[in-house]
Protein backbone atom coordinates (compact mmCIF):
# COMPACT_ATOMS: atom_id res chain seq x y z
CA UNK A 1 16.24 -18.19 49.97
CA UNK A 2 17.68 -21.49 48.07
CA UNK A 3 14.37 -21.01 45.89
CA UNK A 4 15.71 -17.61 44.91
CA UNK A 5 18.98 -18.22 44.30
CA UNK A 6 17.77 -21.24 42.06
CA UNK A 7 15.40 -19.02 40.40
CA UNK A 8 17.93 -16.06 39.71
CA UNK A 9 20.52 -18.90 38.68
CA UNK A 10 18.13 -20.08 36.32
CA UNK A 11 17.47 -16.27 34.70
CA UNK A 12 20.98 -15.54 34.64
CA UNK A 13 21.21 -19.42 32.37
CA UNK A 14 18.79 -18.01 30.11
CA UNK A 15 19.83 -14.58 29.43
CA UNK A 16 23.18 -15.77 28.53
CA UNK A 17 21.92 -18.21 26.53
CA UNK A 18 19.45 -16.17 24.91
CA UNK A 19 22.56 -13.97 24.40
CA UNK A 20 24.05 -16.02 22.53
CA UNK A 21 21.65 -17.23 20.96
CA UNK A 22 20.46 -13.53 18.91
CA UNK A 23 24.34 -12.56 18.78
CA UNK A 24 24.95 -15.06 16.52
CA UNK A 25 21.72 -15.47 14.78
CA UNK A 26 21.04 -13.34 11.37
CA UNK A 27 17.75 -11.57 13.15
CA UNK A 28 16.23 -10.38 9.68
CA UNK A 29 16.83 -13.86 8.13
CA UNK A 30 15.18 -15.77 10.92
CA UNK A 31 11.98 -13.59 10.54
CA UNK A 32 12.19 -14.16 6.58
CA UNK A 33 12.10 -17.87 7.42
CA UNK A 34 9.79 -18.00 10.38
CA UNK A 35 7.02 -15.86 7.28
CA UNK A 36 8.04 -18.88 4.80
CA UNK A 37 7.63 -22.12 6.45
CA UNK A 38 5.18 -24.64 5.52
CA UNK A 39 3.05 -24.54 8.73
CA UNK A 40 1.52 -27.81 7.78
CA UNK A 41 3.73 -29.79 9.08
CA UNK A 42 2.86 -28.55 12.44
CA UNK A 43 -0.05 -30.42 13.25
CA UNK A 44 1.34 -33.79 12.45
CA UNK A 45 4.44 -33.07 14.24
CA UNK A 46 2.78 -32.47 17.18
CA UNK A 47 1.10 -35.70 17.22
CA UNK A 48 4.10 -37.42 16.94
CA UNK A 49 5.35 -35.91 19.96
CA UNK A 50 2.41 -37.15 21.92
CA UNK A 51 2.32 -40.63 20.45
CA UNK A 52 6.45 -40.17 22.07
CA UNK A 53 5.06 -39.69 25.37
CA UNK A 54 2.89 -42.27 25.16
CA UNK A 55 5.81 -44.61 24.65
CA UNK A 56 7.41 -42.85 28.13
CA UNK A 57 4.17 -43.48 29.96
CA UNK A 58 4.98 -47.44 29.17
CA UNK A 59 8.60 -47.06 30.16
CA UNK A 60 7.38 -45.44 33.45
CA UNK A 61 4.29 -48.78 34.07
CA UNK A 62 7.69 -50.59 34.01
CA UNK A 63 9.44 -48.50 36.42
CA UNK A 64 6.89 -48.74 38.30
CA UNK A 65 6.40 -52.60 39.01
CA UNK A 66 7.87 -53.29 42.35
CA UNK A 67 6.51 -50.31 43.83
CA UNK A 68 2.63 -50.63 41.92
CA UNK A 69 1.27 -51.93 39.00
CA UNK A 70 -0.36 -49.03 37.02
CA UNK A 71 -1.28 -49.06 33.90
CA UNK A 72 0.06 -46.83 30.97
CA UNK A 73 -3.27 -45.45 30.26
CA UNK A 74 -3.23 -44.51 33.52
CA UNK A 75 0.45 -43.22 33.84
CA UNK A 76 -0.45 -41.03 30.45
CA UNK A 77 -1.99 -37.76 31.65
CA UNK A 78 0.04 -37.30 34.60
CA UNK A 79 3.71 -37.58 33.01
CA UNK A 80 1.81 -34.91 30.21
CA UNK A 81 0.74 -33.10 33.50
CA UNK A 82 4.58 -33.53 34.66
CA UNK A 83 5.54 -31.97 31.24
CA UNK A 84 3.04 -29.32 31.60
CA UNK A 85 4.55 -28.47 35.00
CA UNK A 86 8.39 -28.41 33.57
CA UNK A 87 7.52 -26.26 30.75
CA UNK A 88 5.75 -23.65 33.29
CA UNK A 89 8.15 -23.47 36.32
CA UNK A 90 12.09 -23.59 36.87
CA UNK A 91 13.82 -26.29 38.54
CA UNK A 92 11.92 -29.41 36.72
CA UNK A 93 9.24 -28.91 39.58
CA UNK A 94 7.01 -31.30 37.34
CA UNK A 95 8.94 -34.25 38.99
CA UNK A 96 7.48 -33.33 42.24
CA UNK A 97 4.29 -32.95 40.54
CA UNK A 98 3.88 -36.60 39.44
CA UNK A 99 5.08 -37.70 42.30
CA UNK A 100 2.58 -35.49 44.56
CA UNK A 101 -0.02 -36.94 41.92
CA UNK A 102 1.27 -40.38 42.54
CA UNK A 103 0.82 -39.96 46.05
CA UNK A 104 -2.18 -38.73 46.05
CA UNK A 105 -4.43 -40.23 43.37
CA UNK A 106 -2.50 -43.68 43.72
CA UNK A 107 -1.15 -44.40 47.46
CA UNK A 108 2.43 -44.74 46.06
CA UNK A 109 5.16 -43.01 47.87
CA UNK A 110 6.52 -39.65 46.95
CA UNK A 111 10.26 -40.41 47.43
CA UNK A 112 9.81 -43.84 45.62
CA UNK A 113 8.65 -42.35 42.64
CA UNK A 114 10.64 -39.81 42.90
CA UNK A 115 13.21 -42.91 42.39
CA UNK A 116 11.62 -43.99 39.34
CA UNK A 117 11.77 -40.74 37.53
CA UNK A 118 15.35 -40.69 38.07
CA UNK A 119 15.99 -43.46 36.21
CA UNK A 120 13.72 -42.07 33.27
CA UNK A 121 16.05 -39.19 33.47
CA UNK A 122 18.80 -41.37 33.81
CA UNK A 123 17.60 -43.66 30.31
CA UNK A 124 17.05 -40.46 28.77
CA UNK A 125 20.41 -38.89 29.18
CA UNK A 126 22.26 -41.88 28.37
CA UNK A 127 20.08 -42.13 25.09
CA UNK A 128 20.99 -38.98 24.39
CA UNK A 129 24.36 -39.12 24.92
CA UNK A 130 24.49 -42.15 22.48
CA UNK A 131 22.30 -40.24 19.50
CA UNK A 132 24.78 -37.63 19.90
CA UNK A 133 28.35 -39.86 19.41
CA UNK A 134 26.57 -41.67 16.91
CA UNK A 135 26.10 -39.45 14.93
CA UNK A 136 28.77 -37.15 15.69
CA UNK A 137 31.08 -40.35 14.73
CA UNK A 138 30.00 -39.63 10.83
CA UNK A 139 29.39 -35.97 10.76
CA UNK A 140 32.23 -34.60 13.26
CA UNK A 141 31.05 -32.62 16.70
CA UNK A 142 31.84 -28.91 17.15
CA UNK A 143 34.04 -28.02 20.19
CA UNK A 144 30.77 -27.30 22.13
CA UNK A 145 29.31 -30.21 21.43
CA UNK A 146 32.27 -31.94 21.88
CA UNK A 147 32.66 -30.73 25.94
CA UNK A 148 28.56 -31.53 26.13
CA UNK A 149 29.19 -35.02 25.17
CA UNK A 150 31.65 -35.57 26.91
CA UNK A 151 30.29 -34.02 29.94
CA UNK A 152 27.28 -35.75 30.29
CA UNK A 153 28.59 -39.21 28.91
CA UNK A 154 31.00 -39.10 32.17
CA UNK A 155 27.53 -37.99 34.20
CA UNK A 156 25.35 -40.59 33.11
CA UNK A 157 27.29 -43.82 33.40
CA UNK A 158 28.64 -42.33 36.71
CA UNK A 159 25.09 -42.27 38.32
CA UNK A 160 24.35 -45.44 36.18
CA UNK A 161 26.56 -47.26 38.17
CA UNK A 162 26.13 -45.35 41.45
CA UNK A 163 22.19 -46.46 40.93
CA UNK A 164 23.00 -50.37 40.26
CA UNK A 165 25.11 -50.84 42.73
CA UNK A 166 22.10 -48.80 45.05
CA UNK A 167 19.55 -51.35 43.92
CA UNK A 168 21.60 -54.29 43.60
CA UNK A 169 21.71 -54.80 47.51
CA UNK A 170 19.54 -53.20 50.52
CA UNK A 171 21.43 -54.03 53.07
CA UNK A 172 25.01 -52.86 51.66
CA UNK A 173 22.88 -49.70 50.40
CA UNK A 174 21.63 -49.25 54.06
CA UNK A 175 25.33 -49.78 55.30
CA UNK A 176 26.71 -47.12 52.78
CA UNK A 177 23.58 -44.71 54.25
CA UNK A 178 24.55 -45.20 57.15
CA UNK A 179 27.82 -44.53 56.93
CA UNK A 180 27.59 -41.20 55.14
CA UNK A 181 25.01 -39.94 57.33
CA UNK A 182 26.46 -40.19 60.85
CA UNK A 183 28.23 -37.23 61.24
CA UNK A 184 24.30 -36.07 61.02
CA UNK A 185 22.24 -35.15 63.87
CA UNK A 186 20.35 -38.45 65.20
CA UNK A 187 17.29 -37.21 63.71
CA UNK A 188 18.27 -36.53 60.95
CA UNK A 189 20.46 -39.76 60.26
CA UNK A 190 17.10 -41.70 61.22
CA UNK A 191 14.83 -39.43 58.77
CA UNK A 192 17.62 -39.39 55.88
CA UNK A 193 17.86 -42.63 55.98
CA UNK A 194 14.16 -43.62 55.76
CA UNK A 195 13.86 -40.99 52.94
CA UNK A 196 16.62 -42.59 50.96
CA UNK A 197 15.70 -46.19 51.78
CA UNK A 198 12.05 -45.03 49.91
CA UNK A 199 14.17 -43.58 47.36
CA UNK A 200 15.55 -46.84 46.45
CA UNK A 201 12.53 -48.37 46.39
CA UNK A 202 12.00 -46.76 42.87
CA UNK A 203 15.23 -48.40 41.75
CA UNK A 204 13.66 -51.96 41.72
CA UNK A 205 12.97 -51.65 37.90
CA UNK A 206 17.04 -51.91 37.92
CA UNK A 207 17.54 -55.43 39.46
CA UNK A 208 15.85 -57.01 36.78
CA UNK A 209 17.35 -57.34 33.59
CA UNK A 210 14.07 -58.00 31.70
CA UNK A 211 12.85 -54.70 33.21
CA UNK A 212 16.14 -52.91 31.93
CA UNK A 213 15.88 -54.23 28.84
CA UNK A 214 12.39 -52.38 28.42
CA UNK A 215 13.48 -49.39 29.85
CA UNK A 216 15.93 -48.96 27.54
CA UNK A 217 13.91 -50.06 24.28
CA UNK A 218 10.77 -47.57 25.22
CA UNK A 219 13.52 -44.98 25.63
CA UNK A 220 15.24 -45.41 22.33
CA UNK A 221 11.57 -45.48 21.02
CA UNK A 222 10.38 -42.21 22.36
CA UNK A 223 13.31 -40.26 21.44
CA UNK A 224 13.35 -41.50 18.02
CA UNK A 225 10.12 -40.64 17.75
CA UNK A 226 10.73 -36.92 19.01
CA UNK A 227 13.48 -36.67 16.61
CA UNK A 228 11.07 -37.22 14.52
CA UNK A 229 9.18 -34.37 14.97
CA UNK A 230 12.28 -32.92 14.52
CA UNK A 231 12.81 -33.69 11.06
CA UNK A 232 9.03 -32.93 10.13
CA UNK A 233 9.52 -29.58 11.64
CA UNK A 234 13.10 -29.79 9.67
CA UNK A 235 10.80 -30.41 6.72
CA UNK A 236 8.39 -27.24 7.08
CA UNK A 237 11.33 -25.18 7.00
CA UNK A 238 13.25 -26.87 3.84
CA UNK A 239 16.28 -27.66 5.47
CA UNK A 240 17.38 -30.47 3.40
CA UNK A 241 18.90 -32.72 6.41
CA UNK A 242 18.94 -36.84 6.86
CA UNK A 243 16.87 -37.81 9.64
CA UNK A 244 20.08 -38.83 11.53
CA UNK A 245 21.20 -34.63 12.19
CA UNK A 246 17.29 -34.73 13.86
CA UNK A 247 19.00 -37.10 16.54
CA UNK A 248 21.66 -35.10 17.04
CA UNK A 249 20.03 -32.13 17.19
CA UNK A 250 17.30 -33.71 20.02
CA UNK A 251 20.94 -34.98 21.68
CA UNK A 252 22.15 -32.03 21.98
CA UNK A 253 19.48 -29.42 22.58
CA UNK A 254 17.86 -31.77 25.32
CA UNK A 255 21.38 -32.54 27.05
CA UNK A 256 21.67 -28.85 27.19
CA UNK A 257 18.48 -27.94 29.22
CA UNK A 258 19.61 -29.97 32.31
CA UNK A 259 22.19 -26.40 32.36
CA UNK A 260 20.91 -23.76 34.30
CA UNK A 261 18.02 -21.58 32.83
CA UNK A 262 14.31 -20.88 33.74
CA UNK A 263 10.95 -23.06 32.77
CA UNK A 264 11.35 -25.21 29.87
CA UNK A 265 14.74 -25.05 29.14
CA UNK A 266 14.21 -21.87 27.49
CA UNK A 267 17.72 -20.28 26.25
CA UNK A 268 19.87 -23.63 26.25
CA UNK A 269 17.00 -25.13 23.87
CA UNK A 270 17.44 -22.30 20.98
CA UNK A 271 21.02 -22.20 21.27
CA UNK A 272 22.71 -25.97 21.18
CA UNK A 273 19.74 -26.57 18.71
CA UNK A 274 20.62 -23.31 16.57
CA UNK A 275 24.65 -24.08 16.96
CA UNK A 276 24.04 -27.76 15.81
CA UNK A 277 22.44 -27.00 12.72
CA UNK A 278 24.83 -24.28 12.23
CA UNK A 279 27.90 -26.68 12.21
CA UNK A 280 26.56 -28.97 9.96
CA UNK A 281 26.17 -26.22 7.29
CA UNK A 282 22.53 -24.60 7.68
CA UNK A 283 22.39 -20.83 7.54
CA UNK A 284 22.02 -19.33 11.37
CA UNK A 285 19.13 -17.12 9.96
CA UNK A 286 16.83 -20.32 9.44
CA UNK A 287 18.60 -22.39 12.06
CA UNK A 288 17.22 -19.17 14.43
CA UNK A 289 13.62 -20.06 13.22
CA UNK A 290 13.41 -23.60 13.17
CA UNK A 291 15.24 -23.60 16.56
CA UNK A 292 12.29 -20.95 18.13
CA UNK A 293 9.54 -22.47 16.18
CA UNK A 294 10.62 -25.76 17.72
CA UNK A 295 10.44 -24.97 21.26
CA UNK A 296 6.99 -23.49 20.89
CA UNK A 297 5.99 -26.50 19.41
CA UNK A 298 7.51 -28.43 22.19
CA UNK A 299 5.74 -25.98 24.91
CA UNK A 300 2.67 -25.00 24.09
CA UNK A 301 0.84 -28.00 22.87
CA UNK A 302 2.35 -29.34 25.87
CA UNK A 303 1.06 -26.91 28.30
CA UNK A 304 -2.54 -26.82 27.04
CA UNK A 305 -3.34 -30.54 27.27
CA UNK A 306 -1.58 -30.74 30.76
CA UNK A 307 -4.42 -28.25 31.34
CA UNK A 308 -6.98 -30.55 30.20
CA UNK A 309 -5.71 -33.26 31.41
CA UNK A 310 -5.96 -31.31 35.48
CA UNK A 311 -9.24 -30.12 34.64
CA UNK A 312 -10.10 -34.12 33.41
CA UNK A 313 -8.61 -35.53 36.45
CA UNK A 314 -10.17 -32.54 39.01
CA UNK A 315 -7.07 -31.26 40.27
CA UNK A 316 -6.11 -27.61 39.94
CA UNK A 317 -2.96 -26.37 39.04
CA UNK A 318 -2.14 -24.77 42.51
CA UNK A 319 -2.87 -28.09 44.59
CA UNK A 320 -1.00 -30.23 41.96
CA UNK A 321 2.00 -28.07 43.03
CA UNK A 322 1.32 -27.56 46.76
CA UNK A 323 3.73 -29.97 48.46
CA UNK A 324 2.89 -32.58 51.32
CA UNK A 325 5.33 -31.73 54.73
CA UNK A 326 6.78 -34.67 54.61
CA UNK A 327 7.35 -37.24 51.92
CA UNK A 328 5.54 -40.83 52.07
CA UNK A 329 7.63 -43.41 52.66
CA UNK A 330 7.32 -46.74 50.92
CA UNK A 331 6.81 -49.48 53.05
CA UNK A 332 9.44 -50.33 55.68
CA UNK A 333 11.55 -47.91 53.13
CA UNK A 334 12.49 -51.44 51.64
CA UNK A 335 13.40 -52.10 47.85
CA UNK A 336 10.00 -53.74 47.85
CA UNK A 337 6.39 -51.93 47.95
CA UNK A 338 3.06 -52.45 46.99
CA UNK A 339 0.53 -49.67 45.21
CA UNK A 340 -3.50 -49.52 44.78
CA UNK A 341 -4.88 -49.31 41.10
């Protein structure tokens, strides 16, 4: 039941967005553009996108430290696998993916790493969030852009400071868990617990400030580099912008897709990417175009090497996503754990 309510919650996201998205688009104009662009700069943009993810795949080998040394060659196909998984289903099920993967290829737990792509998530947003005021502080937001910002900026350092203070201290986490969780069943206060205790586990990238400091420079990295994709697809379509709108536009049409909608952020995507280029003076015909021929870029590449990359590491689609009954926990659901090469 919760599946389908997500699901229909996530249709309903996209339709409206979608909406939106062709009632304020010129329709005829987007199809002139979508006939004129200079498809060249396809190819090249797409490689830039995967030389971003390798970039994440290093972020995560840090992430990743306390709980298991892995290497980023390693940690490549399974966050493009992840990717793959996000771009196919609703609810960012690829999360679970690479963490079923990571479980089951690796030994590590499933509610550890779990952990660790939180904080990606977390790095990400807050990014983001700073691309967007950036450049926002030169250019002016819109009013939409403007409640988005704000929004998530309030979001992010929120559960940036919820996870510190998580990871800063076991016990006093274990005494906050506690706390929360005894109105629960005795059960489930003693299986929440160990669930969240291996949850925290993942957080150990965040009580070390070298580790931090990585985190955050392989994030700025990888998003620079996917806004610059941006630009290059920018450039196949003429539009005539600095590379700095690129950021904002990745800001804003990537802070969007964490609102409700179905696989891949589909609806969200097209219309904070559409309304950004919009406000800073490009016509919504081949705002339209370069905001569709975007996502496509971003999907499909995406989808076929995650593919390859199942078939490469012999794992089918359908067992990637096939969920364990009960998490792993890391050991003694500690901030410390060890994982196998």
């Amino acid at each position: 039941m919760l599946r389908n309510r997500q699901l229909w919650i996530g249709i309903l996201g996209t339709a409206l967005f979608l909406g939106l998205f062709f009632w304020r688009t010129d329709l005829g104009d987007m199809a002139d553009k979508l006939t004129e662009a200079n498809y060249w700069w396809f190819a090249p943009a797409i490689a830039v996108w995967f030389l971003s993810a390798w970039f994440r795949s290093l972020r995560w080998h840090y992430l990743l430290r306390p709980i298991g040394n892995l290497s980023t060659r390693t940690l490549y196909p399974v966050v493009i696998i992840g990717y793959m998984a996000n771009n196919l289903l609703p609810a960012r099920t690829g999360e679970l993916v690479r963490a079923y993967i990571m479980d089951k290829r690796h030994g590590l737990s499933i509610m550890a790493t779990l952990g660790t792509i939180a904080v990606e998530r977390l790095f990400d947003g807050l990014v983001l969030v700073v691309f967007l005021i950036a450049v926002g502080a030169f250019v002016g937001l819109s009013q939409e852009l403007g409640i988005l910002a704000a929004a998530m900026s309030a979001t992010f350092v929120a559960v940036l400071a919820l996870f510190l203070f998580a990871a800063s201290s076991q016990e006093r986490t274990e005494r906050w868990l506690a706390r929360l969780l005894r109105f629960l069943p005795a059960r489930a206060q003693e299986k929440g617990s160990k669930w969240a205790g291996s949850f925290v586990a993942g957080l150990g990238a965040l009580q070390s400030p070298w580790h931090i400091a990585a985190v955050l420079i392989t994030s700025v990295v990888a998003w620079a580099l996917e806004a610059t994709m941006y630009f290059m697809v920018g450039v196949s379509f003429d539009l005539g912008e600095a590379f700095p709108i690129f950021m904002m536009v990745a800001a804003a049409a990537n802070l969007a897709i964490t609102l409700p909608s179905t696989s891949g952020g589909i609806g969200p995507f097209e219309f904070f990417a559409k309304e950004t280029l919009d406000f800073v003076g490009v016509s919504r015909g081949t705002a339209g175009a370069y905001a569709v021929a975007l996502h496509a870029l971003l999907l499909l590449p995406v989808v076929a090497a995650g593919l390859v990359f199942l078939w490469v590491i012999n794992l089918s689609l359908g067992e990637a996503l096939r969920r364990p009954a009960q998490p792993k926990l890391a050991p003694d659901a500690g901030l410390e754990g060890e994982g196998s090469e």
